[in-house]
C-alpha atoms as a PDB file:
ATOM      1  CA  UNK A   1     -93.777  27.956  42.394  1.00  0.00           C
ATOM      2  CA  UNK A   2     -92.845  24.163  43.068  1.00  0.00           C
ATOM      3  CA  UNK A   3     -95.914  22.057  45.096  1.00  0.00           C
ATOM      4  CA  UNK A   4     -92.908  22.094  47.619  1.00  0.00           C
ATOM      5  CA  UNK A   5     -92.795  25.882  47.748  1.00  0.00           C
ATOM      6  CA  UNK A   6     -97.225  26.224  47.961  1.00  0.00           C
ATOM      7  CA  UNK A   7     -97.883  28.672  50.906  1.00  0.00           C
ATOM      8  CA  UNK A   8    -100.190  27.746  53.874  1.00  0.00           C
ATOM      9  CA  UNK A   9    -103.721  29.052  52.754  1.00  0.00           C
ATOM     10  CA  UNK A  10    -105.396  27.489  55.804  1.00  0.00           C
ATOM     11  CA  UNK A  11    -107.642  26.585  53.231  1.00  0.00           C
ATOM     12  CA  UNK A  12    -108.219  28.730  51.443  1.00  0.00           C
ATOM     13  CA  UNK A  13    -109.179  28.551  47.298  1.00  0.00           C
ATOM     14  CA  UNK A  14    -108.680  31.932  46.077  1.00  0.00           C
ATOM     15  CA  UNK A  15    -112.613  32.511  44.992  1.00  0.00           C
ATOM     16  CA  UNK A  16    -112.803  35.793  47.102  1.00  0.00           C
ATOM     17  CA  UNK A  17    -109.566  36.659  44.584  1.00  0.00           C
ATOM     18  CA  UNK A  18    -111.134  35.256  41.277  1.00  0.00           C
ATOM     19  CA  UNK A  19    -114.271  37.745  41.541  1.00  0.00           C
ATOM     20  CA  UNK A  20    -115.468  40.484  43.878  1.00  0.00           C
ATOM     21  CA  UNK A  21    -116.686  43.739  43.514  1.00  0.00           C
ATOM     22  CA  UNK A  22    -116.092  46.841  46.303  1.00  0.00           C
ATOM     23  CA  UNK A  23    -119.716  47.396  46.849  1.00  0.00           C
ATOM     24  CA  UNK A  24    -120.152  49.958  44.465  1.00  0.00           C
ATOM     25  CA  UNK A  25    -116.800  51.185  44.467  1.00  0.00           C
ATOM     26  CA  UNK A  26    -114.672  51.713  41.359  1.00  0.00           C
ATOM     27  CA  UNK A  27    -110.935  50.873  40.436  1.00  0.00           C
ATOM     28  CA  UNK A  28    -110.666  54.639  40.124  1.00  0.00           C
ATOM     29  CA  UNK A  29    -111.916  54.958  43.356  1.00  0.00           C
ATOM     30  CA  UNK A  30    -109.502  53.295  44.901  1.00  0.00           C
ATOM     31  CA  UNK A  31    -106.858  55.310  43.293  1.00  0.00           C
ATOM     32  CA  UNK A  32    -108.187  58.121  44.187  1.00  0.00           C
ATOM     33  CA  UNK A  33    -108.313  57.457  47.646  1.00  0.00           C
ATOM     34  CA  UNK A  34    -104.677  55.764  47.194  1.00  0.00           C
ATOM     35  CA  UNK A  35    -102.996  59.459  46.977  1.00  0.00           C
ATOM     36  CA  UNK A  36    -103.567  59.793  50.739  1.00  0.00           C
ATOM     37  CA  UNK A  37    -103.587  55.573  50.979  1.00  0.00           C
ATOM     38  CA  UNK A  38    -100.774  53.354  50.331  1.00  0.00           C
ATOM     39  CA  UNK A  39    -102.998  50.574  50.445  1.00  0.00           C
ATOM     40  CA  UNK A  40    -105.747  51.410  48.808  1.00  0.00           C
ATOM     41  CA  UNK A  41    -103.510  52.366  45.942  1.00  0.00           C
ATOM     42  CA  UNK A  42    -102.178  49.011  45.956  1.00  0.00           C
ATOM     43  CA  UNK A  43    -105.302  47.675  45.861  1.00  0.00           C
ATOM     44  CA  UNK A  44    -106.835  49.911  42.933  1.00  0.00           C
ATOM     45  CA  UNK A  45    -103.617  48.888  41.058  1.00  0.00           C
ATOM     46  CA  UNK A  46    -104.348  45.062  41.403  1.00  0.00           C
ATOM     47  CA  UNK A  47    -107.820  45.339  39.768  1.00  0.00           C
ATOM     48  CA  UNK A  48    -108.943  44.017  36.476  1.00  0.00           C
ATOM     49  CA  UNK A  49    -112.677  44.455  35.691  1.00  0.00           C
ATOM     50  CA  UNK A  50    -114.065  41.607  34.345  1.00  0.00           C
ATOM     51  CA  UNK A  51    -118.043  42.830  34.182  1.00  0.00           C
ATOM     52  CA  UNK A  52    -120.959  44.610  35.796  1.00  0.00           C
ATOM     53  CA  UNK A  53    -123.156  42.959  38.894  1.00  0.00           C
ATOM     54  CA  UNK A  54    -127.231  44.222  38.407  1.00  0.00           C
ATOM     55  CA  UNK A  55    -128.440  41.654  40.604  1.00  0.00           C
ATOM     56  CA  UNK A  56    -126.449  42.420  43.960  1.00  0.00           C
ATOM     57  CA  UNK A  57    -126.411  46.450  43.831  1.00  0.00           C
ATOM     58  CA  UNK A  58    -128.039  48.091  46.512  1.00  0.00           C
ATOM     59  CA  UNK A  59    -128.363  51.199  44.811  1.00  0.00           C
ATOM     60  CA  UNK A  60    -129.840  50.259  41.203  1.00  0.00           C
ATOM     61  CA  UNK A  61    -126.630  50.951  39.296  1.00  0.00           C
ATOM     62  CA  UNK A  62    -124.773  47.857  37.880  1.00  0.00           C
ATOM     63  CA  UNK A  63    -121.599  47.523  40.389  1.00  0.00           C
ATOM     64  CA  UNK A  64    -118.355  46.273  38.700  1.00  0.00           C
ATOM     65  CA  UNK A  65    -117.063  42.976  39.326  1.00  0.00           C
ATOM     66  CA  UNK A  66    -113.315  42.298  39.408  1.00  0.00           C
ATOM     67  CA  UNK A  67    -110.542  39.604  39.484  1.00  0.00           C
ATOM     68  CA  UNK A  68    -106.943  40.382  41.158  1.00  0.00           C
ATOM     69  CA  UNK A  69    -104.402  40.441  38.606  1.00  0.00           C
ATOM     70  CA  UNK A  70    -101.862  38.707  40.679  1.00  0.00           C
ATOM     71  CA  UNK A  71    -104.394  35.745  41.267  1.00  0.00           C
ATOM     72  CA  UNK A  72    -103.328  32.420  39.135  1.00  0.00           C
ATOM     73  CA  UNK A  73    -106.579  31.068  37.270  1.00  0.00           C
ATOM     74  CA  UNK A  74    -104.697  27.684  36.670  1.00  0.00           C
ATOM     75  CA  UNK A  75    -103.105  26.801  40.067  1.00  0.00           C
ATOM     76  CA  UNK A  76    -105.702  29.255  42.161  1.00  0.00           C
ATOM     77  CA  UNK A  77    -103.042  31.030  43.843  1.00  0.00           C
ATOM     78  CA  UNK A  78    -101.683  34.444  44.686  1.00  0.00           C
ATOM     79  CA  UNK A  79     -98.550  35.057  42.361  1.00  0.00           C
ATOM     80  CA  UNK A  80     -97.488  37.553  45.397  1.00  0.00           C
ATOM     81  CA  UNK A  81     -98.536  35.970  48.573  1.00  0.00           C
ATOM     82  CA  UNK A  82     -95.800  36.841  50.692  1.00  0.00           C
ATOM     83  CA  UNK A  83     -96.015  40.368  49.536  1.00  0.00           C
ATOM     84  CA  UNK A  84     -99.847  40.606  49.309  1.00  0.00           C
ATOM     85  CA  UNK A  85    -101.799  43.838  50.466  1.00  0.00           C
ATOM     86  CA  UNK A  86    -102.955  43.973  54.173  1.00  0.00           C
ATOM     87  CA  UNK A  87    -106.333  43.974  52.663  1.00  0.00           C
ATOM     88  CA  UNK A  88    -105.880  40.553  51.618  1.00  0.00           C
ATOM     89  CA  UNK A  89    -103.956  39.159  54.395  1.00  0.00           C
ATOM     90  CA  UNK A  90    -106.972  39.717  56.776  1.00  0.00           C
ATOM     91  CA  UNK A  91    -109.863  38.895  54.513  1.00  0.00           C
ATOM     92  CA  UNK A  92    -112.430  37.746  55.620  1.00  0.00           C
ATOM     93  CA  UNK A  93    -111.525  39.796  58.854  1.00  0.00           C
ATOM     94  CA  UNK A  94    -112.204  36.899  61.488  1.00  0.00           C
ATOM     95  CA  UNK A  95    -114.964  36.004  60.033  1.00  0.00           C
ATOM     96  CA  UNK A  96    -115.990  32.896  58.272  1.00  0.00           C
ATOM     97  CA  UNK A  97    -115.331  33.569  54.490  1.00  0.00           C
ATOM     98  CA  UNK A  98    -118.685  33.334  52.143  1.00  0.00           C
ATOM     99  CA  UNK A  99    -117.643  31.786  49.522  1.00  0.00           C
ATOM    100  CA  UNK A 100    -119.002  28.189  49.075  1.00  0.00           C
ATOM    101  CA  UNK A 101    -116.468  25.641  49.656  1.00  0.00           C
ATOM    102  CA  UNK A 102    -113.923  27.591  51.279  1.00  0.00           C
ATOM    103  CA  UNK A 103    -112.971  26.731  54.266  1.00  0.00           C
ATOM    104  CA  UNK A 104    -111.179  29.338  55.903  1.00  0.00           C
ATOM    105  CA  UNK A 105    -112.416  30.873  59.066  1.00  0.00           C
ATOM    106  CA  UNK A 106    -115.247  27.819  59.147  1.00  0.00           C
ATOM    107  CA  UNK A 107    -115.382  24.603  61.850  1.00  0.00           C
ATOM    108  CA  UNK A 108    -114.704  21.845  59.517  1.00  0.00           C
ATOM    109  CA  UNK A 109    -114.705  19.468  62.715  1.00  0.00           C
ATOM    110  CA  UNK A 110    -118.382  19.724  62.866  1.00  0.00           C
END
């Protein structure tokens, strides 16, 4: 994708796509939930784990962490934006994302 061609991210840095976990959910869980669920198959299909959170879990069990396999390390874009998940379109749901230094959803007049 040409600089000329870079979708509006409204600021967005892809760090929500470079590591996340489901909050305890698994990759299979999402598949499993994808035979009723278009989207969360889609999702489940997009994850690759890339380790095991101890410190956040709520419920004493490591939680896996994962990366999107359509998000681009190098140029910290999504290799399918215009096709992306509704999942990802609406992240951070109209709310301020948590991710330091992204700005999306935050006043950056202030």
């Amino acid at each position: 994708m040409s600089k000329k061609n870079k979708p509006d991210t409204n600021g967005c840095i892809g760090l929500c796509c470079s590591m996340f976990n489901l909050l305890g959910e698994s990759k299979e869980d999402y598949l499993i939930e994808g035979i009723d669920n278009e989207e969360c198959r889609q999702v489940g299909e997009m994850l690759r784990l890339i380790g095991y959170d101890t410190e956040n879990s709520t419920d004493g069990k490591p939680w896996p962490v994962y990366t999107c396999k359509y998000w681009n390390k190098n140029t910290k874009l999504c290799t399918i934006y215009d096709q992306r998940p509704e999942m990802c379109r609406t992240y951070p749901d109209g709310d301020e994302c948590g991710w330091e230094g992204c700005t999306v959803g935050k006043d950056t007049n202030v």
